[in-house]
Protein backbone atom coordinates (compact mmCIF):
# COMPACT_ATOMS: atom_id res chain seq x y z
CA UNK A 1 -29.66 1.12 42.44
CA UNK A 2 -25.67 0.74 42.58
CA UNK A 3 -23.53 0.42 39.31
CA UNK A 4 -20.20 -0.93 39.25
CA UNK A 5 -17.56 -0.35 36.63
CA UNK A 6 -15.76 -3.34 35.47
CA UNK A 7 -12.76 -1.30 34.57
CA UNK A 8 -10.98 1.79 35.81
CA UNK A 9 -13.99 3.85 36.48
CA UNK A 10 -12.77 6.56 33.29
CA UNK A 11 -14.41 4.47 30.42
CA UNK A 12 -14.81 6.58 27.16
CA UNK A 13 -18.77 7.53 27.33
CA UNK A 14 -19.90 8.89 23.81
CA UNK A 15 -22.85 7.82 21.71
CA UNK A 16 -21.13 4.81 20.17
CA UNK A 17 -20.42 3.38 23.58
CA UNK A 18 -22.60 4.72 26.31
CA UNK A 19 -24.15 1.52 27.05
CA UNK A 20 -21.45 -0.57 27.86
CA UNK A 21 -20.56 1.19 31.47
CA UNK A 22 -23.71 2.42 33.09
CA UNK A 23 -21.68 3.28 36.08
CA UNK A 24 -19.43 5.95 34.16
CA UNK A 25 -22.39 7.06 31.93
CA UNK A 26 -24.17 8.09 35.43
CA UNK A 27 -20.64 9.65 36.51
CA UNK A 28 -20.34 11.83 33.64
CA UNK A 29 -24.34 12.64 34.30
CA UNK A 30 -23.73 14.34 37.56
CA UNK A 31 -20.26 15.78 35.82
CA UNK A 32 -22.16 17.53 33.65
CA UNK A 33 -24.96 19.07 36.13
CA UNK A 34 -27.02 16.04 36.73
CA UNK A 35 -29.19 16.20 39.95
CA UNK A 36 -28.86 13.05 42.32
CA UNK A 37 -32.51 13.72 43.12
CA UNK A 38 -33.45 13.41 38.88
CA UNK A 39 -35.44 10.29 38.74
CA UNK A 40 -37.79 9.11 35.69
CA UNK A 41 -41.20 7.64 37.58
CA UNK A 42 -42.47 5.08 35.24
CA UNK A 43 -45.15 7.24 34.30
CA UNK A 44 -42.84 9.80 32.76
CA UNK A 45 -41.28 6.76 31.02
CA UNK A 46 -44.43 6.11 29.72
CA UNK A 47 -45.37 9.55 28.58
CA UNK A 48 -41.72 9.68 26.90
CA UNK A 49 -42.04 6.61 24.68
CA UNK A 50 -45.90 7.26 23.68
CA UNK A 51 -46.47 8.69 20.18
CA UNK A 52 -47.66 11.92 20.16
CA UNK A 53 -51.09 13.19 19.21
CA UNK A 54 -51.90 16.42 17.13
């Protein structure tokens, strides 16, 4: 999947605004350690969002 940033690729990513640019959101991933190779299978998704049982 490619992103594109509709501005100058250094938008302001903080909780308030981190889904308006997903392209600089996954910039500042891999800034901050992210592996390229980190992907969420939708099974993991699925495990993620499902309440948890005690």
């Amino acid at each position: 999947m490619v992103y594109t940033c509709h501005r100058d690729k250094n938008c302001v990513i903080n909780k308030v605004t981190r889904n308006r640019c997903q392209y600089c959101r996954l910039q500042k991933c891999f800034e901050v350690g992210m592996s390229k190779e980190c992907k969420l299978s939708s099974e993991t998704i699925y495990c993620l969002s499902s309440p948890k049982c005690i």
